[in-house]
Protein backbone atom coordinates (compact mmCIF):
# COMPACT_ATOMS: atom_id res chain seq x y z
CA UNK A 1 14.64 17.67 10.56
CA UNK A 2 11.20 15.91 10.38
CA UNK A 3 10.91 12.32 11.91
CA UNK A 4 8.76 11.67 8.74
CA UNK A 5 11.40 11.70 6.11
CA UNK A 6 12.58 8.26 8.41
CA UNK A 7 9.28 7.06 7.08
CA UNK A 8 8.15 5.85 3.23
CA UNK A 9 6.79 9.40 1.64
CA UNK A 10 4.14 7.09 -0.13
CA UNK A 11 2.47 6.72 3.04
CA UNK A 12 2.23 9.88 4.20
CA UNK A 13 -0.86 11.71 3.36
CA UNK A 14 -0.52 14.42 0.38
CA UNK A 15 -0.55 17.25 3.02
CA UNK A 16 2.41 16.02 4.92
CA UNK A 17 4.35 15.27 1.15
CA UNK A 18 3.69 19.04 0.50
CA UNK A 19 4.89 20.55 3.36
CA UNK A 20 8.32 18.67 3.45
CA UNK A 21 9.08 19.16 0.01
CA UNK A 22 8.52 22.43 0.59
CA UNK A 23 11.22 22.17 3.62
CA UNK A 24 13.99 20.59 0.67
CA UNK A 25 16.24 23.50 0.10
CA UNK A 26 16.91 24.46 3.60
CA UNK A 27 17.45 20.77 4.69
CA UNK A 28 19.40 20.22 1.42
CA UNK A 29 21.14 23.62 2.60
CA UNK A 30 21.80 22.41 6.03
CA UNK A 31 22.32 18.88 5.54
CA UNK A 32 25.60 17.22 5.62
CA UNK A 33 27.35 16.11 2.00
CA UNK A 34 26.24 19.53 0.35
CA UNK A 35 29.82 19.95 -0.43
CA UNK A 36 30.89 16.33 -0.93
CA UNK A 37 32.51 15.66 -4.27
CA UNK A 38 33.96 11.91 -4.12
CA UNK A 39 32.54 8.86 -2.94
CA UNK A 40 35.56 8.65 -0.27
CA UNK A 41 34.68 12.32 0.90
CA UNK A 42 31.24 11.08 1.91
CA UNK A 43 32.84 7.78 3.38
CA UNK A 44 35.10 9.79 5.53
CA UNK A 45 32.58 12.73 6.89
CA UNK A 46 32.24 11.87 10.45
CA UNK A 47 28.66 13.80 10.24
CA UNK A 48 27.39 10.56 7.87
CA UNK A 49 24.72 8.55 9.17
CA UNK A 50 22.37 6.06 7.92
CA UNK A 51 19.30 8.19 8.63
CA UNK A 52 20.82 10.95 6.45
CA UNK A 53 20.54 8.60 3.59
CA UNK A 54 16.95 7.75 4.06
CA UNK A 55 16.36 11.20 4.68
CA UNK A 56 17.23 11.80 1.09
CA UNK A 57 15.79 9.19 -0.30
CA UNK A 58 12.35 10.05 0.88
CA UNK A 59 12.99 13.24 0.13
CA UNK A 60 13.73 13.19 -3.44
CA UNK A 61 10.46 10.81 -3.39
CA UNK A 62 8.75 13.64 -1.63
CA UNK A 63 9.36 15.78 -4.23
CA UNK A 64 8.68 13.43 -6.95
CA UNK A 65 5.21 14.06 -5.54
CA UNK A 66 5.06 17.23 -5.57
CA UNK A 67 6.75 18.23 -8.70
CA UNK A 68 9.99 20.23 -7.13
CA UNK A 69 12.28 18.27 -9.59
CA UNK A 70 15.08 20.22 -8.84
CA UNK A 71 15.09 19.37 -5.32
CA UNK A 72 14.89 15.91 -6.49
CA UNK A 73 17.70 15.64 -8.68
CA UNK A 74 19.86 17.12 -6.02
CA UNK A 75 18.87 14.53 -3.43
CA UNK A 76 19.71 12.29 -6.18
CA UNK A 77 23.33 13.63 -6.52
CA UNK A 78 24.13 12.90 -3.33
CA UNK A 79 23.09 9.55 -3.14
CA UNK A 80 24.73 8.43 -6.37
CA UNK A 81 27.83 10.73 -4.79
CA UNK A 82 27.86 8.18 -1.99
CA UNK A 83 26.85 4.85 -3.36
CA UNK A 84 27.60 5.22 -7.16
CA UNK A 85 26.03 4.70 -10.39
CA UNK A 86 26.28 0.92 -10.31
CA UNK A 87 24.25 0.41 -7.12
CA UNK A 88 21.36 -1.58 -8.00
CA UNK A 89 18.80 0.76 -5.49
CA UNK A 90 19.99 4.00 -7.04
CA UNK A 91 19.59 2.99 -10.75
CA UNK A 92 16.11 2.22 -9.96
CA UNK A 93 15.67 6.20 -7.78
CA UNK A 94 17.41 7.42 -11.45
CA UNK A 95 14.89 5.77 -13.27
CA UNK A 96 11.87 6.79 -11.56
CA UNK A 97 13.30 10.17 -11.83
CA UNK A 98 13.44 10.10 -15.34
CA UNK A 99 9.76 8.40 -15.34
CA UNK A 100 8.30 11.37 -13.35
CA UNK A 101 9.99 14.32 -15.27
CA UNK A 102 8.86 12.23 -18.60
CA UNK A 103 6.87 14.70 -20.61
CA UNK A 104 5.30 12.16 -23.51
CA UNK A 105 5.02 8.55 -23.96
CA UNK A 106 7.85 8.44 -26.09
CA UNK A 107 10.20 9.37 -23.19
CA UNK A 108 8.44 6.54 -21.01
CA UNK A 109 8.75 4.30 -23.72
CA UNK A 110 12.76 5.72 -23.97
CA UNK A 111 12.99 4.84 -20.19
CA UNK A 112 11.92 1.22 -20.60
CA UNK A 113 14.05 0.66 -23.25
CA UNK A 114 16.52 1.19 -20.77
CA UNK A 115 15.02 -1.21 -17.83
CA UNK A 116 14.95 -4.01 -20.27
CA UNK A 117 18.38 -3.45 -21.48
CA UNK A 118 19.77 -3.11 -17.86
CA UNK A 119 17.56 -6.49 -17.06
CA UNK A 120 19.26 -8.22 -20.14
CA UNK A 121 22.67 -7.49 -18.68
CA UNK A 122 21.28 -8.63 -15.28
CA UNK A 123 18.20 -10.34 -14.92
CA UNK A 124 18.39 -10.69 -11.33
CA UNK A 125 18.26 -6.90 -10.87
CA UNK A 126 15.07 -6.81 -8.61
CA UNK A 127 14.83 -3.11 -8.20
CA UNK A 128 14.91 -2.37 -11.90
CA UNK A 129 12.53 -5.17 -12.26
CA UNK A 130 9.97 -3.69 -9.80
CA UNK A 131 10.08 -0.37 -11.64
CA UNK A 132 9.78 -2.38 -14.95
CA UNK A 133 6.43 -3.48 -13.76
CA UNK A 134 5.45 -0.75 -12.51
CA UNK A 135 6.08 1.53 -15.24
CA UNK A 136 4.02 -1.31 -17.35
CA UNK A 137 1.07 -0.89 -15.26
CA UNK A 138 1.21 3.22 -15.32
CA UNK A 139 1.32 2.82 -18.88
CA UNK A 140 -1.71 0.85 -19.29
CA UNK A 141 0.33 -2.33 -20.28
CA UNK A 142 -1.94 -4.26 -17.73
CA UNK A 143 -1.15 -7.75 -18.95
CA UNK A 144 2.34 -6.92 -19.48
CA UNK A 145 3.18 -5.52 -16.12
CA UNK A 146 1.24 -9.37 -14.81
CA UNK A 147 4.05 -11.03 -17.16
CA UNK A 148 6.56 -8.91 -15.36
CA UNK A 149 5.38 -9.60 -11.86
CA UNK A 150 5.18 -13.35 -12.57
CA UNK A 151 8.64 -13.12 -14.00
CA UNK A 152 10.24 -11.43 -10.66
CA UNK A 153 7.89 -13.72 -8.67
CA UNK A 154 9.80 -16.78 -10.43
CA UNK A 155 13.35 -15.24 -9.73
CA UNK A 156 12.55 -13.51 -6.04
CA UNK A 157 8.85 -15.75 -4.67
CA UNK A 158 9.79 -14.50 -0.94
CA UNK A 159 8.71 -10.96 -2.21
CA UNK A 160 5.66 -9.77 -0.50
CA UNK A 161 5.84 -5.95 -2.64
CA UNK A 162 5.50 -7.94 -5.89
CA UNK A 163 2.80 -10.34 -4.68
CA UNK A 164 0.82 -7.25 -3.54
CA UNK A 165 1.10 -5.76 -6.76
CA UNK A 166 -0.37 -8.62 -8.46
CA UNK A 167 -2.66 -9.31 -6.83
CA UNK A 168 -3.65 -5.61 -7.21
CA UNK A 169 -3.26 -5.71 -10.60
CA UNK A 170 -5.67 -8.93 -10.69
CA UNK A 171 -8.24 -7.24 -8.95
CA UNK A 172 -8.62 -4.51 -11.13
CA UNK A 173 -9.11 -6.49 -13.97
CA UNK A 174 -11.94 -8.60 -12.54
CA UNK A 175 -9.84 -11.75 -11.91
CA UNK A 176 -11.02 -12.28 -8.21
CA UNK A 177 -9.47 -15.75 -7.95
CA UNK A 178 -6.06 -14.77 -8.91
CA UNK A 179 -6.42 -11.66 -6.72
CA UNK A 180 -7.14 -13.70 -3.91
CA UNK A 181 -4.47 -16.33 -3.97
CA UNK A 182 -1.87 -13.75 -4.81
CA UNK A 183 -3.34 -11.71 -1.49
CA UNK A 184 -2.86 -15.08 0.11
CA UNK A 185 0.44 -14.98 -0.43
CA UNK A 186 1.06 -12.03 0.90
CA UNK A 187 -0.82 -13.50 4.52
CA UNK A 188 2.03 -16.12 4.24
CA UNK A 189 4.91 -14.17 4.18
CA UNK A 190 3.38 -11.22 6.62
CA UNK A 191 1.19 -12.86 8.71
CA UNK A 192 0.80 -10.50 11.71
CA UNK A 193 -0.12 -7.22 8.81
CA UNK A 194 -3.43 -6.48 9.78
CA UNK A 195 -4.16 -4.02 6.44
CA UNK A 196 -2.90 -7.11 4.53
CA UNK A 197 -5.45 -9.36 6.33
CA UNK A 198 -8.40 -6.87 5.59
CA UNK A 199 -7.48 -6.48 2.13
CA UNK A 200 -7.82 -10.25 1.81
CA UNK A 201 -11.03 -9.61 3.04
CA UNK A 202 -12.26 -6.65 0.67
CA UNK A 203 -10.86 -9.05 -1.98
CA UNK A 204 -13.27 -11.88 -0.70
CA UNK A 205 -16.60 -9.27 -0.44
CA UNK A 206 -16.33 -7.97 -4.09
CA UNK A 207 -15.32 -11.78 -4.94
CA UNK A 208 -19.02 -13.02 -3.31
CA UNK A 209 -20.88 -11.16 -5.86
CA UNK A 210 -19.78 -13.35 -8.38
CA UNK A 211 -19.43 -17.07 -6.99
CA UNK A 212 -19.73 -18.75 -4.02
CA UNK A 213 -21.47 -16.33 -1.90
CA UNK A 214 -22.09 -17.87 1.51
CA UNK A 215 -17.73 -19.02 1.74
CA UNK A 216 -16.40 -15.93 0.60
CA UNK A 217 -18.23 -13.77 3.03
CA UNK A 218 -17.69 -16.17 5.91
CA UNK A 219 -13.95 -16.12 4.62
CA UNK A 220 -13.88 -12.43 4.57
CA UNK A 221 -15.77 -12.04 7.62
CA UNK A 222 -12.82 -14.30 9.27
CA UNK A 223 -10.20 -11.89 8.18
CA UNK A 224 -11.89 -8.78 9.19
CA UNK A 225 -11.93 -9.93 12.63
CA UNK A 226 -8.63 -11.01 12.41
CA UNK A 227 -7.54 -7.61 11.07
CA UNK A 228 -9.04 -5.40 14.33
CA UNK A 229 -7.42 -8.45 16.42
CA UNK A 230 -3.97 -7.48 15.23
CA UNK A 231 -4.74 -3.31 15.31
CA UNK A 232 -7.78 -1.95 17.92
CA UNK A 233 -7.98 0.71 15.72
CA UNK A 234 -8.00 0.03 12.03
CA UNK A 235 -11.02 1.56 10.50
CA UNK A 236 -10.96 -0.56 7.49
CA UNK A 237 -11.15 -3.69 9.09
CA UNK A 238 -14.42 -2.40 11.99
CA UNK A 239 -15.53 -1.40 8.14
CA UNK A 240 -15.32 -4.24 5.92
CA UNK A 241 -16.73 -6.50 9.14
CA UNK A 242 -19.97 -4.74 9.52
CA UNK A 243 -20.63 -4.47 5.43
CA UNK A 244 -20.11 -8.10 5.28
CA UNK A 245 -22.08 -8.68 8.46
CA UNK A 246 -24.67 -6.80 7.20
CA UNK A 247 -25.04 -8.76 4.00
CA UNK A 248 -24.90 -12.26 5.64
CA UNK A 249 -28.01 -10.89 7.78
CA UNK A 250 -30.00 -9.61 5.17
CA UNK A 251 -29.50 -12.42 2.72
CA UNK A 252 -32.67 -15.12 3.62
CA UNK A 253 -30.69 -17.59 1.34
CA UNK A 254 -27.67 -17.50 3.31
CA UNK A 255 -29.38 -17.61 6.57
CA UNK A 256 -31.80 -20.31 5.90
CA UNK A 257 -29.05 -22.92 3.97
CA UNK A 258 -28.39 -25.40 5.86
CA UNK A 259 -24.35 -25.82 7.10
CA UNK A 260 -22.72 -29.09 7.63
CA UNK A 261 -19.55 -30.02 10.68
CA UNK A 262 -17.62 -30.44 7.39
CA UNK A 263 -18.10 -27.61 5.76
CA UNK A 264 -14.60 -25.23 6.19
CA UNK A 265 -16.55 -21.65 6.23
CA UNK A 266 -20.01 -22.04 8.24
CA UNK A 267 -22.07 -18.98 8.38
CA UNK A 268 -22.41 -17.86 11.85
CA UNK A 269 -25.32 -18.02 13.97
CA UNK A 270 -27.59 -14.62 13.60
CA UNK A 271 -27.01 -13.97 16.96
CA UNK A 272 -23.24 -14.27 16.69
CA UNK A 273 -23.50 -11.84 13.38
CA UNK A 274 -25.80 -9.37 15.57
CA UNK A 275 -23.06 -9.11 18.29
CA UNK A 276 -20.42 -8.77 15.87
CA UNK A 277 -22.54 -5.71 13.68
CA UNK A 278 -22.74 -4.32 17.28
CA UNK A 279 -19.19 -4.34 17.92
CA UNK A 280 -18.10 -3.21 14.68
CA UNK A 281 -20.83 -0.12 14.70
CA UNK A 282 -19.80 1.03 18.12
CA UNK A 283 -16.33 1.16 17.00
CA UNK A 284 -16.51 2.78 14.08
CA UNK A 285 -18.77 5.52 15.66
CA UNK A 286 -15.98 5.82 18.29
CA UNK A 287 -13.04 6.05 15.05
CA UNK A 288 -15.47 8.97 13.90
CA UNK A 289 -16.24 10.47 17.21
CA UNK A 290 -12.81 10.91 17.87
CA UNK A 291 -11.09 11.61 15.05
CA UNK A 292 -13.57 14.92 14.27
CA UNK A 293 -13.24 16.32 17.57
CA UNK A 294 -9.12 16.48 16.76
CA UNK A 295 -8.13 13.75 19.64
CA UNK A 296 -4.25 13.71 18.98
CA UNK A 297 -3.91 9.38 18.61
CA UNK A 298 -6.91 9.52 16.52
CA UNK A 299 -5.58 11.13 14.05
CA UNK A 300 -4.08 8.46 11.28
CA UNK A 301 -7.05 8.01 8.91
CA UNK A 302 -8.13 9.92 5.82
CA UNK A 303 -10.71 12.03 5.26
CA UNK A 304 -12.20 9.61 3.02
CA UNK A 305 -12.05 6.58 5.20
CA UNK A 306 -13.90 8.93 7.64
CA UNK A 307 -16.15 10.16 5.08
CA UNK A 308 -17.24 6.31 3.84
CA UNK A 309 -17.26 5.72 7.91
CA UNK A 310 -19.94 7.91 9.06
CA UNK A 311 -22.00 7.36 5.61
CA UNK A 312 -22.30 3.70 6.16
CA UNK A 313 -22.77 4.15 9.64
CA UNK A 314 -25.61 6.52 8.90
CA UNK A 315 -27.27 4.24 5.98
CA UNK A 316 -27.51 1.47 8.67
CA UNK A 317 -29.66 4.17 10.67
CA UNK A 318 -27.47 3.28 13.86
CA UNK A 319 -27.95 6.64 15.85
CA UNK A 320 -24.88 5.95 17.78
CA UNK A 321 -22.67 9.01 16.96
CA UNK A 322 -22.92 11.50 19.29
């Protein structure tokens, strides 16, 4: 059995989703609880472990993905088998079941129906809550799926999912100060994330176009680095450092204004931003190097991360991929 299905299928690139759900029947064939008809049956199989519950949990999300519904609703048959109807986790896998084999709007609309009447029985259901949102937001109920963020926010604040959502949901409406302290919120409750840290920071470099230019870039500048502190390796932070770096070279405003000892975000010295460009170009023609001649622990980016990559690197007319 793959040591993949132990991971979130959401993360795994679309390749990787394909070829497992592809591998469903035989698992679901060889897997323990094919013939398990009663809660207590499944309680009492000495073969039961926890993995084999994740196992088919990611599976059935694996083949959400790919569209082998029957192999889904099977995975799902066991795990209600085991845990029941009532369990808070598998009434939100039923519903996003139901979402993904939805053929209209009216069926969506069918399926909400049901979140809200499950949330007015219990409002402190958090996983029906989170699908409530989310099923807003695929419906192109923007401001809706906010209301229902804010609303779980208000009942569970410790919940770093939700908070990422928002703020997600805030950036792609424009609203670059609610992004931002959403994404900070995030920071607070997973401080050590490095993705979450350069996020922050793309947040901050879109932000700079609007307002307060010479902060927001030093601020997002600040979390790059902080990002390839926690992970060597992450492309997306080497990335968002040199596209900021770049800018607070090549803005004359920014390098002539004067900075103050009291100022909280002072734009580096030019030399400091020319050794940091350097670092974060030789690094990122390294990520690129590597990861095109097939090195085996170079191989956890996408294509287009790769892509975007070598195109910026090439724009900056560096000339140090070899």
């Amino acid at each position: 059995m793959s040591s993949s299905l132990l991971h979130p299928p959401s993360h795994l690139p679309p390749a990787t989703a394909l070829r497992l759900s592809q591998q469903a029947p035989s698992i679901l064939e060889k897997s323990p609880g094919a013939i398990s008809t009663s809660v207590l049956q499944s309680m009492l199989s000495t073969s039961e472990t926890q993995e084999l519950w994740i196992v088919y949990e990611n599976l059935l999300l694996s083949c959400l993905r790919t569209g082998d519904d029957e192999s889904a609703h099977q995975c799902l048959g066991r795990l209600v088998n085991r845990f029941g109807n009532d369990n808070e986790r598998i009434m939100a896998l039923k519903g996003l079941l139901k979402e993904a084999t939805a053929t209209d709007n009216a069926t969506l609309e069918l399926v909400l129906q049901e979140y809200e009447q499950i949330l007015q029985e219990n409002p402190s259901n958090i996983p029906i809550a989170k699908r409530r949102a989310a099923l807003l937001r695929s419906m192109g109920r923007a401001s809706s799926a906010v209301n229902a963020l804010n609303s779980l926010l208000d009942m569970s604040p410790t919940d770093a999912e939700a908070w990422a959502e928002l703020a997600d949901l805030y950036l792609n409406q424009g609203l670059y100060s609610q992004a931002i302290f959403a994404q900070e919120e995030v920071l607070v409750l997973q401080p050590n994330a490095w993705n979450v840290h350069a996020r922050l920071g793309e947040m901050l470099l879109m932000a700079a176009k609007i307002s307060d230019t010479s902060k927001r870039l030093t601020e997002a500048m600040k979390r790059f680095c902080r990002s390839i502190e926690l992970c060597d390796n992450h492309l997306r932070g080497y990335y968002g450092l040199k596209l900021t770096v770049q800018q607070l070279l090549n803005e004359p405003s920014l390098k002539s204004s004067k900075q103050t000892e009291s100022e909280d975000w002072p734009v580096p010295t030019p030399g400091t931003l020319q050794k940091l460009d350097e670092v974060a170009t030789e690094k990122l023609a390294e990520i690129v190097r590597r990861n095109t001649t097939g090195e085996k622990d170079w191989q956890g980016y996408t294509e287009a991360e790769i892509t975007a990559a070598r195109e910026l690197l090439e724009s900056r007319s560096t000339g140090t991929i070899r």
